[in-house]
N, C-alpha and C. Protein backbone atom coordinates (compact mmCIF):
# COMPACT_ATOMS: atom_id res chain seq x y z
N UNK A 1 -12.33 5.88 17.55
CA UNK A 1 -10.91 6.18 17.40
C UNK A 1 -10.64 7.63 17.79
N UNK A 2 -9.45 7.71 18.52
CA UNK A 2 -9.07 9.38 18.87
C UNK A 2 -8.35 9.85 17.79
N UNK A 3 -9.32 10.99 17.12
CA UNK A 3 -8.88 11.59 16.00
C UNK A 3 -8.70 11.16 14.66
N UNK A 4 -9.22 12.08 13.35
CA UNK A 4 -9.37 11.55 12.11
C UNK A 4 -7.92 11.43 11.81
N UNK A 5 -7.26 9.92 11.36
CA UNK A 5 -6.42 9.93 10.72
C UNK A 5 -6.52 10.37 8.98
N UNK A 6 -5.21 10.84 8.43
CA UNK A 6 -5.55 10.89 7.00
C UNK A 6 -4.48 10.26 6.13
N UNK A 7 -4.77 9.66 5.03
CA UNK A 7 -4.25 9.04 4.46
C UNK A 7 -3.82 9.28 2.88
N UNK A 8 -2.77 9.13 2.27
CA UNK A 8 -2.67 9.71 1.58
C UNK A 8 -2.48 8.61 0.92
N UNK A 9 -3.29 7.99 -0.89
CA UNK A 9 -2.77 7.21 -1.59
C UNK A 9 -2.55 7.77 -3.08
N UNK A 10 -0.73 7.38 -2.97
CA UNK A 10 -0.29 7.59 -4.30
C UNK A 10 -0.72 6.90 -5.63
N UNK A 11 -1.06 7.54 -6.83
CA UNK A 11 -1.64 6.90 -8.13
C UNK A 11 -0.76 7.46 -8.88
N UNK A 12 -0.42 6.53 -9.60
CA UNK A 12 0.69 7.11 -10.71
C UNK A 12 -0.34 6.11 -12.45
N UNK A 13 0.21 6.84 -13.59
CA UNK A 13 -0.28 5.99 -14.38
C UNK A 13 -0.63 4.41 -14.59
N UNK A 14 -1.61 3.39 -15.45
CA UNK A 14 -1.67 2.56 -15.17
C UNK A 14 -1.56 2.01 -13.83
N UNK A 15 -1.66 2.58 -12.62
CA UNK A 15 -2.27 1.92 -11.27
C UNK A 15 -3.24 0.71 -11.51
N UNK A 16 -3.28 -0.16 -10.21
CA UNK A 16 -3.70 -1.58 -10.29
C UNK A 16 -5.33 -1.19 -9.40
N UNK A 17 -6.32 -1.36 -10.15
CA UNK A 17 -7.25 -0.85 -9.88
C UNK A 17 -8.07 -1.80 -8.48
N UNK A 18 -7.51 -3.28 -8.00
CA UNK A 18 -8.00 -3.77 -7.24
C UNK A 18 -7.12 -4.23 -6.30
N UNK A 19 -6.13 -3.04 -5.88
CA UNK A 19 -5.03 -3.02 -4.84
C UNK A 19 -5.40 -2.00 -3.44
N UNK A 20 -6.22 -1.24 -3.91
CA UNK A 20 -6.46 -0.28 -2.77
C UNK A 20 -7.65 -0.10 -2.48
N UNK A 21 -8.65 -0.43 -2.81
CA UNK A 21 -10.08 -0.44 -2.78
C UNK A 21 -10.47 -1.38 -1.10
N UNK A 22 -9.97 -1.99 -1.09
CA UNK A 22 -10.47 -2.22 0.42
C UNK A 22 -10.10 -1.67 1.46
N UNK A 23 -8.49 -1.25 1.46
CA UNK A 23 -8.19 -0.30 2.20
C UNK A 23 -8.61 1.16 2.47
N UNK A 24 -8.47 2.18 1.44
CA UNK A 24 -9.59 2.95 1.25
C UNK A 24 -10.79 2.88 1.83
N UNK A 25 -11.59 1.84 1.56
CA UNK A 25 -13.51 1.73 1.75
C UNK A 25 -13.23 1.69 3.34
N UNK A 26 -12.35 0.90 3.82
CA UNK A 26 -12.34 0.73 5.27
C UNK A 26 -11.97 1.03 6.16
N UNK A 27 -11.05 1.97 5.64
CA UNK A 27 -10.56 3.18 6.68
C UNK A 27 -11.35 3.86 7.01
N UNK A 28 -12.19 4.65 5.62
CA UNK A 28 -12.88 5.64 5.81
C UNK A 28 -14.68 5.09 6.19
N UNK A 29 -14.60 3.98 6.03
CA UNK A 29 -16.14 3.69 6.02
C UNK A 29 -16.29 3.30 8.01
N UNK A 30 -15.26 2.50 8.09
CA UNK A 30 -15.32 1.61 9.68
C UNK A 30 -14.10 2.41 10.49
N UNK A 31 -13.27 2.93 9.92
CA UNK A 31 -12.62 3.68 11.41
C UNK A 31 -12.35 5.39 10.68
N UNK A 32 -13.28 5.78 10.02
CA UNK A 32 -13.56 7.88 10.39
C UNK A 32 -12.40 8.16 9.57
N UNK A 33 -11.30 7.38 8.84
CA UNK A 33 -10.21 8.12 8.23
C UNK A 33 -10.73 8.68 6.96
N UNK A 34 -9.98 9.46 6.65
CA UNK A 34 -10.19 10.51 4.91
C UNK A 34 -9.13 10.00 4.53
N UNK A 35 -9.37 9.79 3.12
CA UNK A 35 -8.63 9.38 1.91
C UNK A 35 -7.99 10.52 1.38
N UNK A 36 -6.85 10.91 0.60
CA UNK A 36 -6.91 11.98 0.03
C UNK A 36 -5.64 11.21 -1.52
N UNK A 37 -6.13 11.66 -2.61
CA UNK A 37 -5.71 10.64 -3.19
C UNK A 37 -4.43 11.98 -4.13
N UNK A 38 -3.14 11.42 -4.33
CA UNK A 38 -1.99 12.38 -4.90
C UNK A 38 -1.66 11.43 -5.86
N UNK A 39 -0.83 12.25 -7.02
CA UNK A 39 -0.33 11.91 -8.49
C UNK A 39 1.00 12.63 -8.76
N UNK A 40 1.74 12.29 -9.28
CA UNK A 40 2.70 13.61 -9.85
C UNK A 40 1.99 14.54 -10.68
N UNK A 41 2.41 15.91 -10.05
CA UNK A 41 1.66 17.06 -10.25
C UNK A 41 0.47 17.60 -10.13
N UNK A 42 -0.48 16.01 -9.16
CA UNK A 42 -1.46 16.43 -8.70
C UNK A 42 -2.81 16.07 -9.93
N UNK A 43 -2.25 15.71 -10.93
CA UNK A 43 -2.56 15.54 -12.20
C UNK A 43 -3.75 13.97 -12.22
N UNK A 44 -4.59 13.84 -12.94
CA UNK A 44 -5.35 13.06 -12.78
C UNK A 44 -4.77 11.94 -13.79
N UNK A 45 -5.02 10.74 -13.34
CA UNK A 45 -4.56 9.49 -13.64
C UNK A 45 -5.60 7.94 -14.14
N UNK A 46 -4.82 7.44 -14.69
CA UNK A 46 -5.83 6.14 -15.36
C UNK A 46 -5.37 5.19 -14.91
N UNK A 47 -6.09 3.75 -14.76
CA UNK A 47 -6.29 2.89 -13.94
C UNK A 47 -5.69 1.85 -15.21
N UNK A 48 -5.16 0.60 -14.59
CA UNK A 48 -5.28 -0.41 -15.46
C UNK A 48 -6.17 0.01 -16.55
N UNK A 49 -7.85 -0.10 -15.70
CA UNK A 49 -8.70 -1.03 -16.47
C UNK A 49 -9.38 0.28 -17.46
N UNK A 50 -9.23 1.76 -16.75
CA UNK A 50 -9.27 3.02 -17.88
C UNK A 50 -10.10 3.82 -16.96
N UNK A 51 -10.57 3.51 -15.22
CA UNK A 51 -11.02 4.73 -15.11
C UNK A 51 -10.00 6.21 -14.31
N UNK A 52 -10.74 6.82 -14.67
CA UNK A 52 -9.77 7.99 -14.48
C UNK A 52 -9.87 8.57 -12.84
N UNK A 53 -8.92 9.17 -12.21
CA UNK A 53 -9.11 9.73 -10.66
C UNK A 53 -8.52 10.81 -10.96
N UNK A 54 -9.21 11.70 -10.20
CA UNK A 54 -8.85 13.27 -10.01
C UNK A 54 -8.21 12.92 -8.35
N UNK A 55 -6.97 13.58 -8.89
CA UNK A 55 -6.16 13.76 -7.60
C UNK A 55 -5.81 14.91 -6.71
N UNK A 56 -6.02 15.48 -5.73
CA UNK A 56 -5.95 16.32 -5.07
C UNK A 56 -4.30 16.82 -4.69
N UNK A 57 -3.25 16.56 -4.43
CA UNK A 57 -2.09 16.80 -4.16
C UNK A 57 -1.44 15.71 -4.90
N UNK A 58 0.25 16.58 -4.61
CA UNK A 58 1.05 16.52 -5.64
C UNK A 58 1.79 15.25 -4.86
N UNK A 59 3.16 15.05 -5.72
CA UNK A 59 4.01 14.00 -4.36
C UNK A 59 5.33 14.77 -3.93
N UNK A 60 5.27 16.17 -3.79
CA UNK A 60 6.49 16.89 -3.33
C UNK A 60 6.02 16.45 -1.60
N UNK A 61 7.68 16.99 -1.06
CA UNK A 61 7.86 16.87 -0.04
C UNK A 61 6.62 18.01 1.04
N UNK A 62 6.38 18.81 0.60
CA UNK A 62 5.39 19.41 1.06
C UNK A 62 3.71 18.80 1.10
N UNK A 63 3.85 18.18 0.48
CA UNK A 63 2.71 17.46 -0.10
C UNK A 63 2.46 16.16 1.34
N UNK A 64 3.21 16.33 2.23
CA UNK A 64 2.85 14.94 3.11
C UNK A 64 2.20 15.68 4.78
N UNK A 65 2.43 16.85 4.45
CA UNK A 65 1.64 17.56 5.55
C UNK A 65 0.48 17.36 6.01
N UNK A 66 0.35 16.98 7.07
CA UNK A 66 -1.24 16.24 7.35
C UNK A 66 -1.21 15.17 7.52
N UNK A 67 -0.36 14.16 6.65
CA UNK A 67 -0.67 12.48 6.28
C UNK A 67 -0.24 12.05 7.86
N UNK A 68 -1.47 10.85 7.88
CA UNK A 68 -0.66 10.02 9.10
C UNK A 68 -0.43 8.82 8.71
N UNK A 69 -0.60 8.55 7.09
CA UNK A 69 -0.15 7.10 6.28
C UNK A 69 0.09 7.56 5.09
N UNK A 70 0.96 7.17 4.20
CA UNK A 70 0.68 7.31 3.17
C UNK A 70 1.34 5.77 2.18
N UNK A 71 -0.08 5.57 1.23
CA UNK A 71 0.20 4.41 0.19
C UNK A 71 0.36 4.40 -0.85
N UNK A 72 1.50 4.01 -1.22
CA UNK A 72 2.05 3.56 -3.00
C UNK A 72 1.34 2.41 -3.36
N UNK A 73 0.21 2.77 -4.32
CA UNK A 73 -0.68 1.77 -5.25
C UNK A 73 0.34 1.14 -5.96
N UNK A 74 0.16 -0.21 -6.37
CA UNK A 74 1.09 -0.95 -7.44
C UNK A 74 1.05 -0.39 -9.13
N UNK A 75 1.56 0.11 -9.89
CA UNK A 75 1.37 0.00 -11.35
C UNK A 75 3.14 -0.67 -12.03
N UNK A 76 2.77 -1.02 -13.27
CA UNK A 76 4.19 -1.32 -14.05
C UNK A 76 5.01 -0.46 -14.14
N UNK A 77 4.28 1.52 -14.20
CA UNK A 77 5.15 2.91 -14.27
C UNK A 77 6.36 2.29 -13.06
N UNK A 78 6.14 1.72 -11.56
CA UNK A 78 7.50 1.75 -10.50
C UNK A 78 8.34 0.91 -11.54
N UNK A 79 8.27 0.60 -12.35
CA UNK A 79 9.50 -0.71 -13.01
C UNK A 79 10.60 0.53 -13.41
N UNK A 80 9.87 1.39 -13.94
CA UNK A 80 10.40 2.17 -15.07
C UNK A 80 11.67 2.71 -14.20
N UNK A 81 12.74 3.28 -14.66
CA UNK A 81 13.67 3.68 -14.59
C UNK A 81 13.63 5.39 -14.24
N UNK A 82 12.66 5.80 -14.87
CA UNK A 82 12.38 6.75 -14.43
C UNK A 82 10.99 7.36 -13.40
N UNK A 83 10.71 5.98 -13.27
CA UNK A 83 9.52 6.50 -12.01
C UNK A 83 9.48 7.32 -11.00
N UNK A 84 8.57 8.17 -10.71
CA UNK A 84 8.61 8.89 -9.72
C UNK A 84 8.98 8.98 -8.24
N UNK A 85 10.33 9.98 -7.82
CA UNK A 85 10.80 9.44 -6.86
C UNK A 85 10.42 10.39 -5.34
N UNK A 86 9.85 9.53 -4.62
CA UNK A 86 9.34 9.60 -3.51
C UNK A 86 9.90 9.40 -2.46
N UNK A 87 11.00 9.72 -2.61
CA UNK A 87 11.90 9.34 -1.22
C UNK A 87 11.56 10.85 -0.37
N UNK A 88 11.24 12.13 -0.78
CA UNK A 88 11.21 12.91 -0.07
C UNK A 88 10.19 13.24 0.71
N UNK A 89 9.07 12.72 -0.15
CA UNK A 89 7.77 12.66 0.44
C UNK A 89 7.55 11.50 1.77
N UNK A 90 7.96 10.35 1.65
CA UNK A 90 7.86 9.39 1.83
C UNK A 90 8.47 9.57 3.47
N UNK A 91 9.93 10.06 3.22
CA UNK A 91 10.62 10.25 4.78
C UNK A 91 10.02 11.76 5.48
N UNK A 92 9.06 12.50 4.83
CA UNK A 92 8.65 13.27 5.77
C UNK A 92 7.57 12.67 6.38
N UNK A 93 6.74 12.13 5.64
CA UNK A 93 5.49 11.08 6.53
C UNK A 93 6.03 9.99 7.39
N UNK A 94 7.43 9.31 6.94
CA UNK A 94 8.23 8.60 8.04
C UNK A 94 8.66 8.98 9.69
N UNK A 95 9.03 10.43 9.51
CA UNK A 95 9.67 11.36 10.45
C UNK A 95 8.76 11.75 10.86
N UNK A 96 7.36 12.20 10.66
CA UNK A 96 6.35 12.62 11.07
C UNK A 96 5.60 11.18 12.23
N UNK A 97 6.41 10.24 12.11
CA UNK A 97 5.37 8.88 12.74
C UNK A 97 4.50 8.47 12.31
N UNK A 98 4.82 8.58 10.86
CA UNK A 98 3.45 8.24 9.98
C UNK A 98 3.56 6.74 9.07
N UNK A 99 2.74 5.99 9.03
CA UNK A 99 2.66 4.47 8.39
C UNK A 99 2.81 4.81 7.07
N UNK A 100 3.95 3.67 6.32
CA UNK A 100 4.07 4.19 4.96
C UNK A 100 4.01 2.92 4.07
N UNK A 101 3.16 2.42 3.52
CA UNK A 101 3.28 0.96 2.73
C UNK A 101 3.44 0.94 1.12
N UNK A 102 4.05 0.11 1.21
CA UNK A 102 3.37 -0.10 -1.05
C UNK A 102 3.27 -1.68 -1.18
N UNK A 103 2.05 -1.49 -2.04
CA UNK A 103 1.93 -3.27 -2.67
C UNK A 103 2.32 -3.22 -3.85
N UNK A 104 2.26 -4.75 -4.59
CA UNK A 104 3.17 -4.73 -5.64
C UNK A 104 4.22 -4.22 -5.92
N UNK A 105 4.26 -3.25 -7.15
CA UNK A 105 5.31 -2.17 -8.02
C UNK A 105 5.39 -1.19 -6.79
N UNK A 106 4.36 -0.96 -6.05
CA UNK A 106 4.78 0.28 -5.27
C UNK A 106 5.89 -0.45 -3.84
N UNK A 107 5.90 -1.30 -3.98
CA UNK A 107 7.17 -1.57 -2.92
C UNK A 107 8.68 -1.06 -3.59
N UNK A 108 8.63 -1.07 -4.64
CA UNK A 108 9.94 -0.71 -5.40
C UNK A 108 10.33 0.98 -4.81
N UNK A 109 9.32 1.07 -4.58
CA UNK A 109 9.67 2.86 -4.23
C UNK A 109 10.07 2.72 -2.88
N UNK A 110 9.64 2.24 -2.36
CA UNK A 110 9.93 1.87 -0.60
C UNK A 110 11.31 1.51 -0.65
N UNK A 111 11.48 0.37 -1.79
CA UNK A 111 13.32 -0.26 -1.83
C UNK A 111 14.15 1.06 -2.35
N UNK A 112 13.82 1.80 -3.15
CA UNK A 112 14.71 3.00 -3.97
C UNK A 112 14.84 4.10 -2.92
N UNK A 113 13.68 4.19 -1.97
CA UNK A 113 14.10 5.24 -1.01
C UNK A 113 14.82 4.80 0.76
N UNK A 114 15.19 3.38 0.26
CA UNK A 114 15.76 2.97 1.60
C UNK A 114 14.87 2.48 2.94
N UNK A 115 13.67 2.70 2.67
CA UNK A 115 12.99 2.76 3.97
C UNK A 115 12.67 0.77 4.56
N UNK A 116 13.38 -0.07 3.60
CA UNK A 116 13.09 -1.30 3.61
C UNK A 116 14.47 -2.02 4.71
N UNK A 117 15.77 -0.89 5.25
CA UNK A 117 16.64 -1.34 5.74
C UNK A 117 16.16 -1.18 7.29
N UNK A 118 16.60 -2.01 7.57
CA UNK A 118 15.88 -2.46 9.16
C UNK A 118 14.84 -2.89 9.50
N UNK A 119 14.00 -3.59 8.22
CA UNK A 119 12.51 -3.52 8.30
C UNK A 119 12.31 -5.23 7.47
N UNK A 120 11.64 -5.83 8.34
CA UNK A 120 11.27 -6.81 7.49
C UNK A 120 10.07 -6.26 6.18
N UNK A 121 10.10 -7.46 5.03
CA UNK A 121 9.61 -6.26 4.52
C UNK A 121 9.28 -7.72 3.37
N UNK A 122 8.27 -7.66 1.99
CA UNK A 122 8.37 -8.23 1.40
C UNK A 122 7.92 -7.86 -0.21
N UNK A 123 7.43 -8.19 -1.10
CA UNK A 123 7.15 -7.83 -2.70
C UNK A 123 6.26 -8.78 -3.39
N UNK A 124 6.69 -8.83 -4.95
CA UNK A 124 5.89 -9.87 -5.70
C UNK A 124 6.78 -10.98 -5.62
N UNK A 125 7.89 -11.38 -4.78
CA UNK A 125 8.78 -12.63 -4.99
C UNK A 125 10.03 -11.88 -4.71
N UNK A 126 10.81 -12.90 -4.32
CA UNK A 126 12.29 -12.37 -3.58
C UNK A 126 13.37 -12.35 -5.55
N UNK A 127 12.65 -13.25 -6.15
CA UNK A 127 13.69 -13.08 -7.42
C UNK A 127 12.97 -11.65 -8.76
N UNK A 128 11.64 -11.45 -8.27
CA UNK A 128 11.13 -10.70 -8.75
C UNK A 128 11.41 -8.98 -8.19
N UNK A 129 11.71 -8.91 -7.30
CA UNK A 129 12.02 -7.37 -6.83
C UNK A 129 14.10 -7.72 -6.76
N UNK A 130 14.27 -8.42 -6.80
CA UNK A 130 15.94 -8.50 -6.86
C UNK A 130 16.01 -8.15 -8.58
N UNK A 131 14.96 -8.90 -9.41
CA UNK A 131 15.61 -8.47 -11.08
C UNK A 131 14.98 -6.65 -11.34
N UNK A 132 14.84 -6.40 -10.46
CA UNK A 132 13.82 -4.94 -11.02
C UNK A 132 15.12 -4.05 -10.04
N UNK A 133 15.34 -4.38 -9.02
CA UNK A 133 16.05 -3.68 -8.17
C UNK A 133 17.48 -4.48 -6.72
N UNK A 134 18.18 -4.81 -8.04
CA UNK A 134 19.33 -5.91 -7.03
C UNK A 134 20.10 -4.29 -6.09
N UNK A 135 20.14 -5.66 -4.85
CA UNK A 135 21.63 -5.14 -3.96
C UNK A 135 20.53 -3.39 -3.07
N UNK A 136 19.43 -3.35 -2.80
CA UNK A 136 18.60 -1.97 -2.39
C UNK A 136 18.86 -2.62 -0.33
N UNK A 137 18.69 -1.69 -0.39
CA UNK A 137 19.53 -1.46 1.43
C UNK A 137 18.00 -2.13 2.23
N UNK A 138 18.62 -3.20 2.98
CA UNK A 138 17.53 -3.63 3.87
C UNK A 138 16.97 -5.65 2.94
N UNK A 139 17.73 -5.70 1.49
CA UNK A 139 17.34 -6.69 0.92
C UNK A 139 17.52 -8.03 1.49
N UNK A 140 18.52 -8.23 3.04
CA UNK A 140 18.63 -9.34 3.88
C UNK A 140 17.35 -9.64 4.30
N UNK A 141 16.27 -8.77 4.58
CA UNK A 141 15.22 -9.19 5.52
C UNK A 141 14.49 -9.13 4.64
N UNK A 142 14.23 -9.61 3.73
CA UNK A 142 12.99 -10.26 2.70
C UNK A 142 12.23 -11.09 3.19
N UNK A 143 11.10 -11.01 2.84
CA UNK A 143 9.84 -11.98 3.83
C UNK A 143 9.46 -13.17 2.07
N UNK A 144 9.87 -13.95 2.28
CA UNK A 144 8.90 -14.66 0.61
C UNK A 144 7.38 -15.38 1.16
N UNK A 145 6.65 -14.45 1.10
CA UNK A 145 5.50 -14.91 2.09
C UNK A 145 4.28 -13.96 1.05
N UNK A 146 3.14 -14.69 0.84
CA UNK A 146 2.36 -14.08 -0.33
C UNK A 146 1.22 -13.18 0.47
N UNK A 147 1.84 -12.90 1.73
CA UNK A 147 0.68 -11.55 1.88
C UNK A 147 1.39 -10.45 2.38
N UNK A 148 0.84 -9.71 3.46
CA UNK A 148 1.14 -8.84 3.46
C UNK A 148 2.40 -8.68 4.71
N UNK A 149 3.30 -8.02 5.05
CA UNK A 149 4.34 -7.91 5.96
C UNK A 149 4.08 -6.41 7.13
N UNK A 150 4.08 -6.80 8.03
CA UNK A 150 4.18 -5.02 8.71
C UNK A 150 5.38 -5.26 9.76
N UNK A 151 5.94 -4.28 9.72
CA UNK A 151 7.49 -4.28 10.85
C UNK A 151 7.82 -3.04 11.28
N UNK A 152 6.95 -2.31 12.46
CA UNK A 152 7.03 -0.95 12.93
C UNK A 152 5.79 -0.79 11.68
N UNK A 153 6.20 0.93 11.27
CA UNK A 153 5.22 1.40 10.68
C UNK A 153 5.58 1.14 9.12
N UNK A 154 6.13 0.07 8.53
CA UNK A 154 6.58 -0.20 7.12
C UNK A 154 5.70 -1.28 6.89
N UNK A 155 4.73 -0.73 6.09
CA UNK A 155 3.88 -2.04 5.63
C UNK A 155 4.25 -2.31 3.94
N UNK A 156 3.83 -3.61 3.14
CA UNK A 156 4.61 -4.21 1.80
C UNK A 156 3.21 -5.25 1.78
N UNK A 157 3.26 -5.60 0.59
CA UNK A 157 2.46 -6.91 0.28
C UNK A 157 2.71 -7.09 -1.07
N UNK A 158 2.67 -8.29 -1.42
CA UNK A 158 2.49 -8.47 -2.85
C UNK A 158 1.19 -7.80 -3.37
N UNK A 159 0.99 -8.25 -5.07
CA UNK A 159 -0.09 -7.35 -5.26
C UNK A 159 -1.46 -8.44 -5.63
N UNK A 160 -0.98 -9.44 -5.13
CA UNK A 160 -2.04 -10.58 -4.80
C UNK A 160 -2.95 -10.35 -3.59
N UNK A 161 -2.53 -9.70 -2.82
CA UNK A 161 -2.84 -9.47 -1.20
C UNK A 161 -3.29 -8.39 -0.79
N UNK A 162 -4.47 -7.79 -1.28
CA UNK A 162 -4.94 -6.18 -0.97
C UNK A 162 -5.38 -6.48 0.48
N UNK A 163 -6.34 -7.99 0.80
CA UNK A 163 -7.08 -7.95 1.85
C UNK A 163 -5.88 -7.66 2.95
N UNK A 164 -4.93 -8.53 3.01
CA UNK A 164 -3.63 -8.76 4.14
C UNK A 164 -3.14 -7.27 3.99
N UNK A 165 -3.01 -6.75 3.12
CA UNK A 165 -2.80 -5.45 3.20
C UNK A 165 -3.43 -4.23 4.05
N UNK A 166 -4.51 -4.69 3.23
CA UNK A 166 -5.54 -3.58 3.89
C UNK A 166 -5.76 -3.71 5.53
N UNK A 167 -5.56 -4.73 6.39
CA UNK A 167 -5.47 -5.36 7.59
C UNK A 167 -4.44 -4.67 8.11
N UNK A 168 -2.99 -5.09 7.43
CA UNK A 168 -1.93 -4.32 8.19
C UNK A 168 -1.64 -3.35 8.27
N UNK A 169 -2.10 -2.88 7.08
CA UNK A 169 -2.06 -1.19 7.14
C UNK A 169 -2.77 -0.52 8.26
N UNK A 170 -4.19 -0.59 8.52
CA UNK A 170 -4.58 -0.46 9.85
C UNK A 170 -4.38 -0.80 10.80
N UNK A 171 -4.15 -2.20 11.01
CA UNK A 171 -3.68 -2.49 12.15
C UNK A 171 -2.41 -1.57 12.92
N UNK A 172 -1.18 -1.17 11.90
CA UNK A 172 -0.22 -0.12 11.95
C UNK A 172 -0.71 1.34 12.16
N UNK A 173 -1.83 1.62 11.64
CA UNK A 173 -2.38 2.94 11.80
C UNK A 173 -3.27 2.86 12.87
N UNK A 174 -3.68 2.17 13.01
CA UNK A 174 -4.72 2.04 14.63
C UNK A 174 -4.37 0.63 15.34
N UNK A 175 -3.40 0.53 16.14
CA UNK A 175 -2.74 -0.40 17.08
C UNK A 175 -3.40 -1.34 18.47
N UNK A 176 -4.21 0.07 19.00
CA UNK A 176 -5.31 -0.50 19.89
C UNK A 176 -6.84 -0.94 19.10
N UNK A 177 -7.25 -1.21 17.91
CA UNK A 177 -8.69 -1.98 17.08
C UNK A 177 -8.27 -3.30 17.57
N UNK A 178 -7.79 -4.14 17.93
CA UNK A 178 -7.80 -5.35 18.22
C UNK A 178 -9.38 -5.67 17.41
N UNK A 179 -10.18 -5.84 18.12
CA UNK A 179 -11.91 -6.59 17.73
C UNK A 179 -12.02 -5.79 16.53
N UNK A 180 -11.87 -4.72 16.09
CA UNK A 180 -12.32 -3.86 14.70
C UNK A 180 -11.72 -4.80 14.13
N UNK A 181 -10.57 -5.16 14.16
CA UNK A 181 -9.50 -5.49 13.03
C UNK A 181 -9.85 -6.93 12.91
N UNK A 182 -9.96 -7.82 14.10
CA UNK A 182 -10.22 -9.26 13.79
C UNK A 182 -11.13 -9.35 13.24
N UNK A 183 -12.41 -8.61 13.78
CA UNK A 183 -13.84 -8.59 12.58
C UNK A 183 -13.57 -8.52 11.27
N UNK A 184 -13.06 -7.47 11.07
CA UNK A 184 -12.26 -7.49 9.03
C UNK A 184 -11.81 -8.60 8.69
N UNK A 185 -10.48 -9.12 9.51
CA UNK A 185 -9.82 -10.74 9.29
C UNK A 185 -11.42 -11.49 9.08
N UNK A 186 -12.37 -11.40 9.73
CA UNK A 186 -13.08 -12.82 9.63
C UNK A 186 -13.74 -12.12 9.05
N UNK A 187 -14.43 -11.00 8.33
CA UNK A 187 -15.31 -10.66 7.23
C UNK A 187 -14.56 -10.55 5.67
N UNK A 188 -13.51 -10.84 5.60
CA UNK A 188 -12.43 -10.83 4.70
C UNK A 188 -12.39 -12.33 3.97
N UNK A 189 -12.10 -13.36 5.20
CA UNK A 189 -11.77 -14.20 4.96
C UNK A 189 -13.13 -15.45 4.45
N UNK A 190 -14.19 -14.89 5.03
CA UNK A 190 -15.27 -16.06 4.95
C UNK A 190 -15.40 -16.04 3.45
N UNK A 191 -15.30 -15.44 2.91
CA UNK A 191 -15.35 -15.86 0.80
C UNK A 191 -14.46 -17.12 1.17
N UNK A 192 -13.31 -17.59 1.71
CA UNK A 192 -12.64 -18.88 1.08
C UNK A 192 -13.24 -19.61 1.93
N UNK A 193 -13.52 -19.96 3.12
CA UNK A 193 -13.76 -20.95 4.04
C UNK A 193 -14.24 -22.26 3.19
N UNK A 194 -14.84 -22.08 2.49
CA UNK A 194 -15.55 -23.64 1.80
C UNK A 194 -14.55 -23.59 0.18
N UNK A 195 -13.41 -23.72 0.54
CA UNK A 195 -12.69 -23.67 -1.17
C UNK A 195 -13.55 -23.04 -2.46
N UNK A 196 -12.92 -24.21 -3.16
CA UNK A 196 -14.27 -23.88 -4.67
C UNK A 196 -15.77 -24.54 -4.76
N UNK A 197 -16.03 -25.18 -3.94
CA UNK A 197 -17.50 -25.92 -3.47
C UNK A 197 -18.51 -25.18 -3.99
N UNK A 198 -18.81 -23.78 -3.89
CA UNK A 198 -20.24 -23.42 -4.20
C UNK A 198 -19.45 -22.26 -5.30
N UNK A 199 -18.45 -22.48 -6.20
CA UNK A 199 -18.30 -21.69 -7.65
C UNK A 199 -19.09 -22.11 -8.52
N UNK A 200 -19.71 -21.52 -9.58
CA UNK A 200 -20.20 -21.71 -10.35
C UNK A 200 -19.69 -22.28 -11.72
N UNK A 201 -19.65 -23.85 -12.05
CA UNK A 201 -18.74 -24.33 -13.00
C UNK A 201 -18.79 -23.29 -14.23
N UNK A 202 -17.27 -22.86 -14.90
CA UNK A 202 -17.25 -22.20 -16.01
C UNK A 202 -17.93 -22.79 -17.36
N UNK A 203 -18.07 -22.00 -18.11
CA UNK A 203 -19.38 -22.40 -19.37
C UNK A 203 -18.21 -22.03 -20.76
């Protein structure tokens, strides 16, 4: 790939600890990108399940300097009313030509800062992001589709869908991987190929 992209993923409290982990491992493991992981205030954060991340940058508008992606992890904190608002950060990595996604809860930030109008785009369910956030600019082009959506550089997924995620997100950040990227699709996907056939009956 020409040149290290960098990526910036947002963690806010209670983050969904098995939303970004493939994306992450595979940026930086199979196409040379750096992770750089931000919080409000830069402040270190807990996971669902309780482990903790030290975060390197903040989510001010200054804070997107460098990024050539940046991702909103899912937690329950986007429900809140007062969640952290990222619209400033968000449209300087926009304006910069930079890929900007959220899964789950973190699509709500994408809807609050507008960046979902003109953009196909999708969530955890078309009645599930309408009761958290009715009438948000761009809500005609809802995708009700359980993976992931990319339209230009606006990537979304439910928070069922890290793999479809993690796919489009690169695929959006590196356009010419064609074979990198299908290899992932088919190293991704071979866990289902044979359904539940070789699970181990529960005890």
């Amino acid at each position: 790939m020409s040149g290290e992209k960098t990526i910036g993923f947002v963690f806010v409290e209670r983050f969904a600890d098995w939303e970004y982990g493939l994306l992450a491992a595979s940026a930086v493991e199979w196409f040379g990108a750096s992770a750089v992981a931000m919080s409000p205030g830069g402040k270190a954060v807990r996971s669902i399940s309780g482990f903790r991340v030290c975060c390197e940058r903040g989510l001010d508008q200054a804070d997107a300097q460098g990024l050539d992606a940046l991702v909103i992890v899912g937690s329950d904190r986007w429900m809140d009313a007062d969640a952290p608002d990222l619209r400033a950060l968000m449209t300087a990595v926009a304006r910069g030509d930079g890929v900007v996604g959220g899964i789950c809860g973190g699509t709500l930030a994408l809807a609050r800062a507008g960046l979902f109008e003109g953009h196909r785009h999708t969530s955890n369910g078309r009645v599930w992001i309408a009761d958290h956030l009715p009438h948000y600019p761009g809500e005609e082009l809802y995708q009700d589709v359980p993976l992931a959506v990319a339209h230009g550089k606006i990537v979304s997924a439910p928070g069922a869908a890290p793999a479809s995620f993690a796919l489009a997100m690169l695929g959006a950040l590196y356009p010419q991987a064609h074979e990198q990227l299908a290899a992932m699709r088919a190293i991704f996907a071979r866990e289902h190929l044979h359904g539940d056939d070789h699970m181990a009956p529960l005890s």
